[in-house]
Protein backbone atom coordinates (compact mmCIF):
# COMPACT_ATOMS: atom_id res chain seq x y z
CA UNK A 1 72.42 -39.76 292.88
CA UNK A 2 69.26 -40.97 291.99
CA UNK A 3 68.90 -42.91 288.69
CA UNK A 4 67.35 -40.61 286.15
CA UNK A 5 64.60 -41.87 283.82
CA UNK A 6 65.19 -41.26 280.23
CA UNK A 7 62.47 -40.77 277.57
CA UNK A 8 62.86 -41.37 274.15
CA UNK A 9 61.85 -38.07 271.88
CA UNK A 10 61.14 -38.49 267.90
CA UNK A 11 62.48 -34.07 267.45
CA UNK A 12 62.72 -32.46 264.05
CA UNK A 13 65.56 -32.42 262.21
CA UNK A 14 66.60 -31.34 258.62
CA UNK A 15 65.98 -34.41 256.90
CA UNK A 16 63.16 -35.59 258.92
CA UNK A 17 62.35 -36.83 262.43
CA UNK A 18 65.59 -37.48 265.35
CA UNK A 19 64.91 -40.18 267.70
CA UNK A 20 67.17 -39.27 270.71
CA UNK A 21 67.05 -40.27 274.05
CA UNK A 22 66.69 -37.69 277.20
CA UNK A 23 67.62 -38.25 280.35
CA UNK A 24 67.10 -35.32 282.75
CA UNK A 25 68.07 -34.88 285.96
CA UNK A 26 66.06 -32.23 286.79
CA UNK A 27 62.56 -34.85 286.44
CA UNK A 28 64.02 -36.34 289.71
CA UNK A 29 62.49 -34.80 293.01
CA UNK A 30 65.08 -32.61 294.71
CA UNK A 31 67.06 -32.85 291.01
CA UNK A 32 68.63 -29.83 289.58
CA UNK A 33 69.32 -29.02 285.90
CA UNK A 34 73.29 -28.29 286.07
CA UNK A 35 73.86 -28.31 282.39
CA UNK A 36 73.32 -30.16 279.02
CA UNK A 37 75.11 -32.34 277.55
CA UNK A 38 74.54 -33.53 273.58
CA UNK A 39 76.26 -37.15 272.91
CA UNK A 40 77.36 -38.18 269.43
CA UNK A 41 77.80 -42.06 268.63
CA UNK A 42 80.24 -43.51 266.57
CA UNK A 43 79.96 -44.09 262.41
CA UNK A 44 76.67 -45.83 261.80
CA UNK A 45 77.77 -48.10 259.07
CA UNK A 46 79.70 -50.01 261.25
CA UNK A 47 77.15 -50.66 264.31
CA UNK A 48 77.12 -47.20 266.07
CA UNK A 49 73.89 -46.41 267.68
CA UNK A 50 72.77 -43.89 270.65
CA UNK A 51 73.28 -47.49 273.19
CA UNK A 52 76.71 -47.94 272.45
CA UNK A 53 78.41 -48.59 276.07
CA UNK A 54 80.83 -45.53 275.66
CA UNK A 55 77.79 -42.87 274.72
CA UNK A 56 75.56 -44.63 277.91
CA UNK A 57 78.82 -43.83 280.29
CA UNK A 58 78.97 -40.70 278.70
CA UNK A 59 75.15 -40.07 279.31
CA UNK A 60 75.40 -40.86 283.55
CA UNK A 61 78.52 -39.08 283.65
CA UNK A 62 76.75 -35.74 282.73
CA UNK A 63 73.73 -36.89 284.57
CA UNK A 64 75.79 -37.39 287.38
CA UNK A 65 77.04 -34.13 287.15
CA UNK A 66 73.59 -32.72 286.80
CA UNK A 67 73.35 -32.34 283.07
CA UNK A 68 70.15 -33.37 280.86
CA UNK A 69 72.09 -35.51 278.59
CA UNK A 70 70.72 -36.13 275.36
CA UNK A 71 71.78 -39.27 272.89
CA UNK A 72 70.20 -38.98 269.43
CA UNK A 73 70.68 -41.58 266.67
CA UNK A 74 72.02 -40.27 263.46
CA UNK A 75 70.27 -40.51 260.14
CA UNK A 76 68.95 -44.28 259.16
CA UNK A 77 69.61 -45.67 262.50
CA UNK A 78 66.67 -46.98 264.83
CA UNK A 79 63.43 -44.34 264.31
CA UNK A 80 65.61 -41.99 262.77
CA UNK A 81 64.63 -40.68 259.21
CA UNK A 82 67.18 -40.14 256.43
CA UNK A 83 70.51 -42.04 255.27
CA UNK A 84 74.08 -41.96 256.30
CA UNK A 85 75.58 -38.68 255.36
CA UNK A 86 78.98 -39.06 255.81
CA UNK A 87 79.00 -36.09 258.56
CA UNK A 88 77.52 -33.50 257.13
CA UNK A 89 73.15 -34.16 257.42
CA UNK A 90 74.23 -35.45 260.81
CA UNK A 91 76.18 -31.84 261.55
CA UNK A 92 72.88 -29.86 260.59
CA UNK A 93 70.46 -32.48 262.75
CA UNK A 94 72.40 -31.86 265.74
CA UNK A 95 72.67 -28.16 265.79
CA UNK A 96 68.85 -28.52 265.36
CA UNK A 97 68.68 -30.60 268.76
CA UNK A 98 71.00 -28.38 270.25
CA UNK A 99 69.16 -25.60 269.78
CA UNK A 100 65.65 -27.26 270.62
CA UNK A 101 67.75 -28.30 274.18
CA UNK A 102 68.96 -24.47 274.61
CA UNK A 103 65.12 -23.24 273.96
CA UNK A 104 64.07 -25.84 276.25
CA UNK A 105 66.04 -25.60 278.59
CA UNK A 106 67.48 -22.44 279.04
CA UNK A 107 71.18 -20.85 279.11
CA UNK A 108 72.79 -23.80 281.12
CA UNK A 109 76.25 -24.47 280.19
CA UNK A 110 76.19 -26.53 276.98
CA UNK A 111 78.86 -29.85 276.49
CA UNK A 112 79.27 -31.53 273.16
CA UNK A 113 80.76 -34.59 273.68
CA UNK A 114 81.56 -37.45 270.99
CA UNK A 115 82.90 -40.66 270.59
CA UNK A 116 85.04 -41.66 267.29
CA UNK A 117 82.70 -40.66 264.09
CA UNK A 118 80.56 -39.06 266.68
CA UNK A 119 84.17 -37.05 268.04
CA UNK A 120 84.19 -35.72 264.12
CA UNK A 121 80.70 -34.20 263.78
CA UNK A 122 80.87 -32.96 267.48
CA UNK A 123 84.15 -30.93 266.38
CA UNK A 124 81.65 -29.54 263.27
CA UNK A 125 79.00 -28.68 265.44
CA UNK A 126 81.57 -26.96 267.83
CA UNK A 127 82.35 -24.91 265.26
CA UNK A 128 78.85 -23.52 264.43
CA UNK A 129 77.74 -23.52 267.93
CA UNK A 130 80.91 -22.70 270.17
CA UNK A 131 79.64 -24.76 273.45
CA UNK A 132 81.26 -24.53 276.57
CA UNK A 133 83.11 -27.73 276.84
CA UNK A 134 84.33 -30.13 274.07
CA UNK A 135 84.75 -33.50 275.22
CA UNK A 136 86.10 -35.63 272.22
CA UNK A 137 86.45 -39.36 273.05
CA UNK A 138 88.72 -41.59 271.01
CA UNK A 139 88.33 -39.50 267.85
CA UNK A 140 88.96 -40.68 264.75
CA UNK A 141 90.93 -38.43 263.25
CA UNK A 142 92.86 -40.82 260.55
CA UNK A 143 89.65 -41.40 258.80
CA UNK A 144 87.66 -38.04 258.80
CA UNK A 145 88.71 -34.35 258.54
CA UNK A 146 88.05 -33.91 262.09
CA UNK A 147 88.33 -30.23 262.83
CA UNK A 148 90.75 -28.10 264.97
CA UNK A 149 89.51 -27.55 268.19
CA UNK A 150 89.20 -24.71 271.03
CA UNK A 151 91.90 -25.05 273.91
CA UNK A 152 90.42 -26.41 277.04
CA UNK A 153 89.26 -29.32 274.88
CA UNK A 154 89.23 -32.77 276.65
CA UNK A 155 90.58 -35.15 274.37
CA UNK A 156 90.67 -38.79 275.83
CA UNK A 157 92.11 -41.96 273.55
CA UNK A 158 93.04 -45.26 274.42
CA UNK A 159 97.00 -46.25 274.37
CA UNK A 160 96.39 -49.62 272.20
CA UNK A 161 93.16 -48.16 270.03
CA UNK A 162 93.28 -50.60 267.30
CA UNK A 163 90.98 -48.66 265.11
CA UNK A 164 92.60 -44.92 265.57
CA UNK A 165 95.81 -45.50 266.47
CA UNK A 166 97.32 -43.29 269.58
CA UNK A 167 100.56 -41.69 267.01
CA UNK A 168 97.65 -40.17 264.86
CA UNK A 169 95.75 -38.55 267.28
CA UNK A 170 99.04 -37.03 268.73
CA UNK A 171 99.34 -35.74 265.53
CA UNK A 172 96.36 -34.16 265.19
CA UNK A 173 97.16 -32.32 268.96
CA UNK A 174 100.54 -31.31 268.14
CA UNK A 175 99.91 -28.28 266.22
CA UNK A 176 97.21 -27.35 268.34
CA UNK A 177 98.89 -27.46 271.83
CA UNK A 178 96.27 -29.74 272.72
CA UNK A 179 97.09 -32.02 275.50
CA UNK A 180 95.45 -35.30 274.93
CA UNK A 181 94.82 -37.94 278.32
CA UNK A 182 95.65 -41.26 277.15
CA UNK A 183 94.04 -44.41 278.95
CA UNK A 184 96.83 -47.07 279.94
CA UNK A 185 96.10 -50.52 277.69
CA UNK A 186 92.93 -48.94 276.31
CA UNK A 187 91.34 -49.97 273.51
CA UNK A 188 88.80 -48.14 271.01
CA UNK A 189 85.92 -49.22 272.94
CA UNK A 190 87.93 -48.67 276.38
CA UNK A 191 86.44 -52.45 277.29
CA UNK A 192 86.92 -53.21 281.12
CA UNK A 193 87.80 -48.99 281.46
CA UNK A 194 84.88 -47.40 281.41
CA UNK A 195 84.71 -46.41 284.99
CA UNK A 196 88.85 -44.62 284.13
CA UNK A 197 86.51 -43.14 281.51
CA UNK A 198 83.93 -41.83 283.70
CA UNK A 199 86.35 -40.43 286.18
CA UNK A 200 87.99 -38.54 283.93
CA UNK A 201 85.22 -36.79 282.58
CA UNK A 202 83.90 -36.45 285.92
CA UNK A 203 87.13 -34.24 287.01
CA UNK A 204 87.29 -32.33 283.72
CA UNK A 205 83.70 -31.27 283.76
CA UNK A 206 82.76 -31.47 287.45
């Protein structure tokens, strides 16, 4: 596939503008929309932007796959307006890009996908907006109330995360017959795995 272009948006959300990037398949000649996909980084205070290597796999995953991916920055990071809400401001601002994506775009299938804090709000936003596919990566469930989840869920986690460790997110799954696909000698940031990463999203989704 070609490499898609991505454009970076300033949209409106509750507290003020969203800077999110897009990158859209369908802008490509002979490119089809397939799907979009709405990518959640991880906690804010502690580095997390839209660029963080496991939200850009994310991003050409979906692309790959034919999905307008979209990667905004939560409150007080980058362009973004607004401060750090522990979850709940950045719940509300991306049901608001959701639903300018859905306008936008159409009735494609819609993907939430997240990646630790970003995992937490997507499983909010899930509930408000029921998408079609949850894809929660490394979620950190041992530090936020991270909601239950629909089955057909993909939960991925690394087998030595060193920031949510594997036992807790098990946990978490039990009660909710959730199967969970754990990366051998992963870490939280799945260094030297993204491409396991990208596969497995690939099969779940494709």
């Amino acid at each position: 596939m070609k490499q898609v272009t991505t454009a970076r948006l300033l949209l409106d959300g509750i507290a003020g503008k969203v800077e999110v990037d897009v990158s859209d398949p369908g802008l490509i000649p002979g490119g089809q929309r397939r799907g979009i996909a709405l990518i959640a980084h991880p906690h804010p205070l502690m580095g997390g932007t839209k660029d963080n290597k496991v939200v850009t796999t994310l991003a050409r995953t979906f692309n790959a796959l034919g999905y307008v991916a979209l990667r905004p920055n939560f409150r007080g990071v980058g362009a973004s307006a607004g401060v750090h809400d522990e979850g709940r401001g950045e719940t509300t601002d991306l049901i608001a890009i959701a639903r300018y994506a859905q306008d936008k775009y159409g009735g494609l299938p819609f993907v939430c996908a997240g990646f630790s804090f970003g995992s937490f709000v997507q499983t909010r936003v899930a509930q408000e907006l029921n998408p079609d596919q949850l894809v929660l990566i490394a979620p950190a469930v041992n530090r936020f109330p991270t909601e239950h989840v629909a089955a057909g869920t993909l939960v991925v986690h690394g087998e030595l995360d060193e920031v949510v460790p594997l036992t807790a997110v098990f946990e978490w799954a039990r009660p909710q017959n959730l199967a969970v696909v754990v990366v051998p000698g992963g870490e939280h940031f799945f260094h030297g795995r993204l491409h396991q990463l990208h596969d497995i999203v690939m099969r779940h989704c494709g």
